[in-house]
Protein backbone atom coordinates (compact mmCIF):
# COMPACT_ATOMS: atom_id res chain seq x y z
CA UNK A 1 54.49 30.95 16.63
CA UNK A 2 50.65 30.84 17.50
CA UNK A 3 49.52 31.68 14.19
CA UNK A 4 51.89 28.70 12.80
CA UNK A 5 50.17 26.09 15.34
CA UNK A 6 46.87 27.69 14.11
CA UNK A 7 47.92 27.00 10.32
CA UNK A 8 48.78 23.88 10.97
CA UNK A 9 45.68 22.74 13.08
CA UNK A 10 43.91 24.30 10.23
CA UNK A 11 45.87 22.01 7.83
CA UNK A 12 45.67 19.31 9.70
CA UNK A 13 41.82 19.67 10.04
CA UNK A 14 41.13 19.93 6.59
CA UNK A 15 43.06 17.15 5.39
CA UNK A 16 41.28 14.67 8.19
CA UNK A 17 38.08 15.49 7.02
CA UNK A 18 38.20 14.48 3.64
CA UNK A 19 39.03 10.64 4.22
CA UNK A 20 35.96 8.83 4.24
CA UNK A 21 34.99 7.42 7.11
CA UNK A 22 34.54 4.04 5.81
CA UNK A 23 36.11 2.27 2.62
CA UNK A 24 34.70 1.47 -0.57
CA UNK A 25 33.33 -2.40 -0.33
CA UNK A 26 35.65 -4.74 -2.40
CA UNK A 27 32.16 -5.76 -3.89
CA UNK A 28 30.25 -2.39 -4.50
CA UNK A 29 26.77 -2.35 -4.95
CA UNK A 30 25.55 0.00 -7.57
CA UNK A 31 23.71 2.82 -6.15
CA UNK A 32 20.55 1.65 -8.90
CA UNK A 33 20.70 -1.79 -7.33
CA UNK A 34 21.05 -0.53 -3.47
CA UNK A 35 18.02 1.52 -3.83
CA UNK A 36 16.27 -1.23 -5.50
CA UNK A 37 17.10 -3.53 -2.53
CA UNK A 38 16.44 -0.88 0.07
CA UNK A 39 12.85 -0.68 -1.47
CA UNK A 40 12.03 -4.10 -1.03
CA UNK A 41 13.33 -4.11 2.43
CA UNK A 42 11.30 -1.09 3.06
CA UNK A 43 8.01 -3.29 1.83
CA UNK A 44 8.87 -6.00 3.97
CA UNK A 45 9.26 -4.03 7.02
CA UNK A 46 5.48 -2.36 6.14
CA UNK A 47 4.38 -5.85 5.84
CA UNK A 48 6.16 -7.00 9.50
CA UNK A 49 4.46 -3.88 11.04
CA UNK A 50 1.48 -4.05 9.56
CA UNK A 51 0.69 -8.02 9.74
CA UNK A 52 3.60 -9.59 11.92
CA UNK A 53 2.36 -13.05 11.87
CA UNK A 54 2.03 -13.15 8.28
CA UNK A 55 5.63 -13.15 7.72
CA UNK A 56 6.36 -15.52 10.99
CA UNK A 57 4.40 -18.31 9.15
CA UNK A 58 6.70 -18.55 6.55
CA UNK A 59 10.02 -20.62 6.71
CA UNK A 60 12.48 -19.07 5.10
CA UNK A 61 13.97 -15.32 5.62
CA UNK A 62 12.30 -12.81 3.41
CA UNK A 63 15.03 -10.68 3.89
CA UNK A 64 17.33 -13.25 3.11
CA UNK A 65 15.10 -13.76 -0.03
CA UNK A 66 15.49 -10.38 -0.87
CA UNK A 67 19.18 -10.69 -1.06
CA UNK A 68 19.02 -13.58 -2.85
CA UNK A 69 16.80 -11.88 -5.65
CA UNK A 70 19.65 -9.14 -6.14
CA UNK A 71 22.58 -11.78 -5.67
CA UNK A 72 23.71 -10.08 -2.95
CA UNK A 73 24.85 -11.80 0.47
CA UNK A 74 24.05 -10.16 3.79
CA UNK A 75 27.80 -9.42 4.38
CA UNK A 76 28.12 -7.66 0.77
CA UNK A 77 24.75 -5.84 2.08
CA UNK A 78 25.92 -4.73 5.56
CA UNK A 79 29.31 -3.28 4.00
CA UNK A 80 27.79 -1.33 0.94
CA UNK A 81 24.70 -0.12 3.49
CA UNK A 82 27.91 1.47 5.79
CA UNK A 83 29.60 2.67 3.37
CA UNK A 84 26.52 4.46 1.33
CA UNK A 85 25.54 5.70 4.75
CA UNK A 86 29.10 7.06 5.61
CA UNK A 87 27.59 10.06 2.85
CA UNK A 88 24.44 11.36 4.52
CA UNK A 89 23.82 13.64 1.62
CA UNK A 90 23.81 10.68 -1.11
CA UNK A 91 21.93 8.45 1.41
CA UNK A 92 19.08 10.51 2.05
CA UNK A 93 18.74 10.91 -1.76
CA UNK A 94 19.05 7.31 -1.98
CA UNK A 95 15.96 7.28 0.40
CA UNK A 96 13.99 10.16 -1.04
CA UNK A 97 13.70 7.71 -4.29
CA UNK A 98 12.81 4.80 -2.30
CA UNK A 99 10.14 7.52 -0.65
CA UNK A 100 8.54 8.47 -3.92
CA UNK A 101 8.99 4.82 -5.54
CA UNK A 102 6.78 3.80 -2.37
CA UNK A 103 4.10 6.90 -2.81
CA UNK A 104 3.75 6.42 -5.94
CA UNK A 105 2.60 3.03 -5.39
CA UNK A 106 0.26 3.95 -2.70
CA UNK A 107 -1.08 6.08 -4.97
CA UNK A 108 -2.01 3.38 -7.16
CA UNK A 109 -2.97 1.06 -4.68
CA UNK A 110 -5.20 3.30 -3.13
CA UNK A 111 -6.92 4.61 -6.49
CA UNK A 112 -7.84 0.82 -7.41
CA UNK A 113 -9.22 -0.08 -3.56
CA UNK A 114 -11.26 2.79 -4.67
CA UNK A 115 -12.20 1.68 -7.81
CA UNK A 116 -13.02 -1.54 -6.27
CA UNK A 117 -15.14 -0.42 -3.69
CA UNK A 118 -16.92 1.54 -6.24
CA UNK A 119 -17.57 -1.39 -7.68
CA UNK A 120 -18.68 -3.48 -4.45
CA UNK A 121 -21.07 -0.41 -3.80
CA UNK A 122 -22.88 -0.51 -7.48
CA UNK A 123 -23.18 -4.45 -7.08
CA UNK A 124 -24.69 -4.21 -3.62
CA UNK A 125 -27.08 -1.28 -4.91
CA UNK A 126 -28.11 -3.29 -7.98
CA UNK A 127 -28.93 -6.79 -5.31
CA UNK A 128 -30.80 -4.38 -3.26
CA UNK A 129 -32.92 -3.06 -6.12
CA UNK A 130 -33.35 -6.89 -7.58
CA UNK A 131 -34.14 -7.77 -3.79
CA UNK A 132 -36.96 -5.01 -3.48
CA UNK A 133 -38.20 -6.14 -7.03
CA UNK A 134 -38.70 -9.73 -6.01
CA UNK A 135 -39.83 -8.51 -2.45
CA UNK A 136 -42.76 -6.12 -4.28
CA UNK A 137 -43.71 -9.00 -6.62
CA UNK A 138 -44.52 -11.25 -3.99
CA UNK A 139 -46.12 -9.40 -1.74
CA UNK A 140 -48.48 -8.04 -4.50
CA UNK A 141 -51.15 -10.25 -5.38
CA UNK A 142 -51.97 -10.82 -8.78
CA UNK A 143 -55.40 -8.46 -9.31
CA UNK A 144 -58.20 -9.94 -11.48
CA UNK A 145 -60.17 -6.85 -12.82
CA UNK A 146 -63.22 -9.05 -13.14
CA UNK A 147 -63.24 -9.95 -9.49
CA UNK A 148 -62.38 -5.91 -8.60
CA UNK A 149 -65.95 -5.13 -10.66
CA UNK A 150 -67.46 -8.15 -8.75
CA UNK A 151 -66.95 -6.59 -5.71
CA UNK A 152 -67.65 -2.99 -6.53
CA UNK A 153 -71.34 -4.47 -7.61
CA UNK A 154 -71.69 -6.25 -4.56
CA UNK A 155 -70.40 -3.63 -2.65
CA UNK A 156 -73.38 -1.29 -4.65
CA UNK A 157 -76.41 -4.09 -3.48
CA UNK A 158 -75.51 -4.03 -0.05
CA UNK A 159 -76.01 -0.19 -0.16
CA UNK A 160 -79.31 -0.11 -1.97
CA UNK A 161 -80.22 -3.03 0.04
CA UNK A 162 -79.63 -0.64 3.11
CA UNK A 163 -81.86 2.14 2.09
């Protein structure tokens, strides 16, 4: 008799754990199109953490922008995000992509601020030397050789004059 209860807790187990926790939206999202959306989203919260009052001084939602881009209402969002999340497995990988979609981009963004402040550094270097130029120009005065030899002769009587 106990090894008949155990069979059928065993049974019984099994078969609960394969219903999914949460249904399949009427409207499914594609996963594509989730991880799309999830991207953005993922921007626009870098943006709120990184400049908060930049989004604040704009009047409509971005987020609700966002959902708007993909034609997607914030109900239709909130069901598929459940019911993608009710798979851990799938929904980390759907997050991994969004991951490398976003360091890849940082990559990029970071290799042209780099290029850029190459460039900033070369312009700045070139003023300078145009600066020191000018600077070296004016402060020089313009040398007649005829009065240098002047002087050098005068220079000469005052010493014979001496001796």
């Amino acid at each position: 008799m106990k090894n008949f209860i155990v069979i059928i807790l065993v049974i019984f187990l099994s078969i609960s754990c394969k219903k999914d926790v949460v249904k399949q939206p009427a409207k499914l999202i594609e996963k594509d199109k989730m991880i799309d959306i999830m991207y953005d989203l993922s921007l626009l919260e870098a943006m709120r953490y990184q400049k908060p009052l930049s989004l604040d001084s704009i009047e409509n939602d971005p987020t609700k922008f966002i959902l708007k881009k993909y034609k997607v209402d914030s109900l239709q969002f909130a069901q598929n995000n459940m019911y993608y999340a009710s798979d851990y497995e799938n929904y980390k990988d759907m997050f991994d992509q969004v991951n490398k979609r976003i360091s890849v981009n940082q990559r990029a963004a970071d290799s042209l601020a780099k290029i850029d402040e190459k460039k900033a550094a070369k312009e700045i270097k070139k003023k300078a030397q145009e600066v020191s130029k000018d600077s070296v120009k004016k402060v020089t005065p313009k040398v007649n050789i005829d009065s240098i030899k002047r002087a050098h002769m005068q220079m000469q009587d005052r010493r014979k004059k001496r001796l």
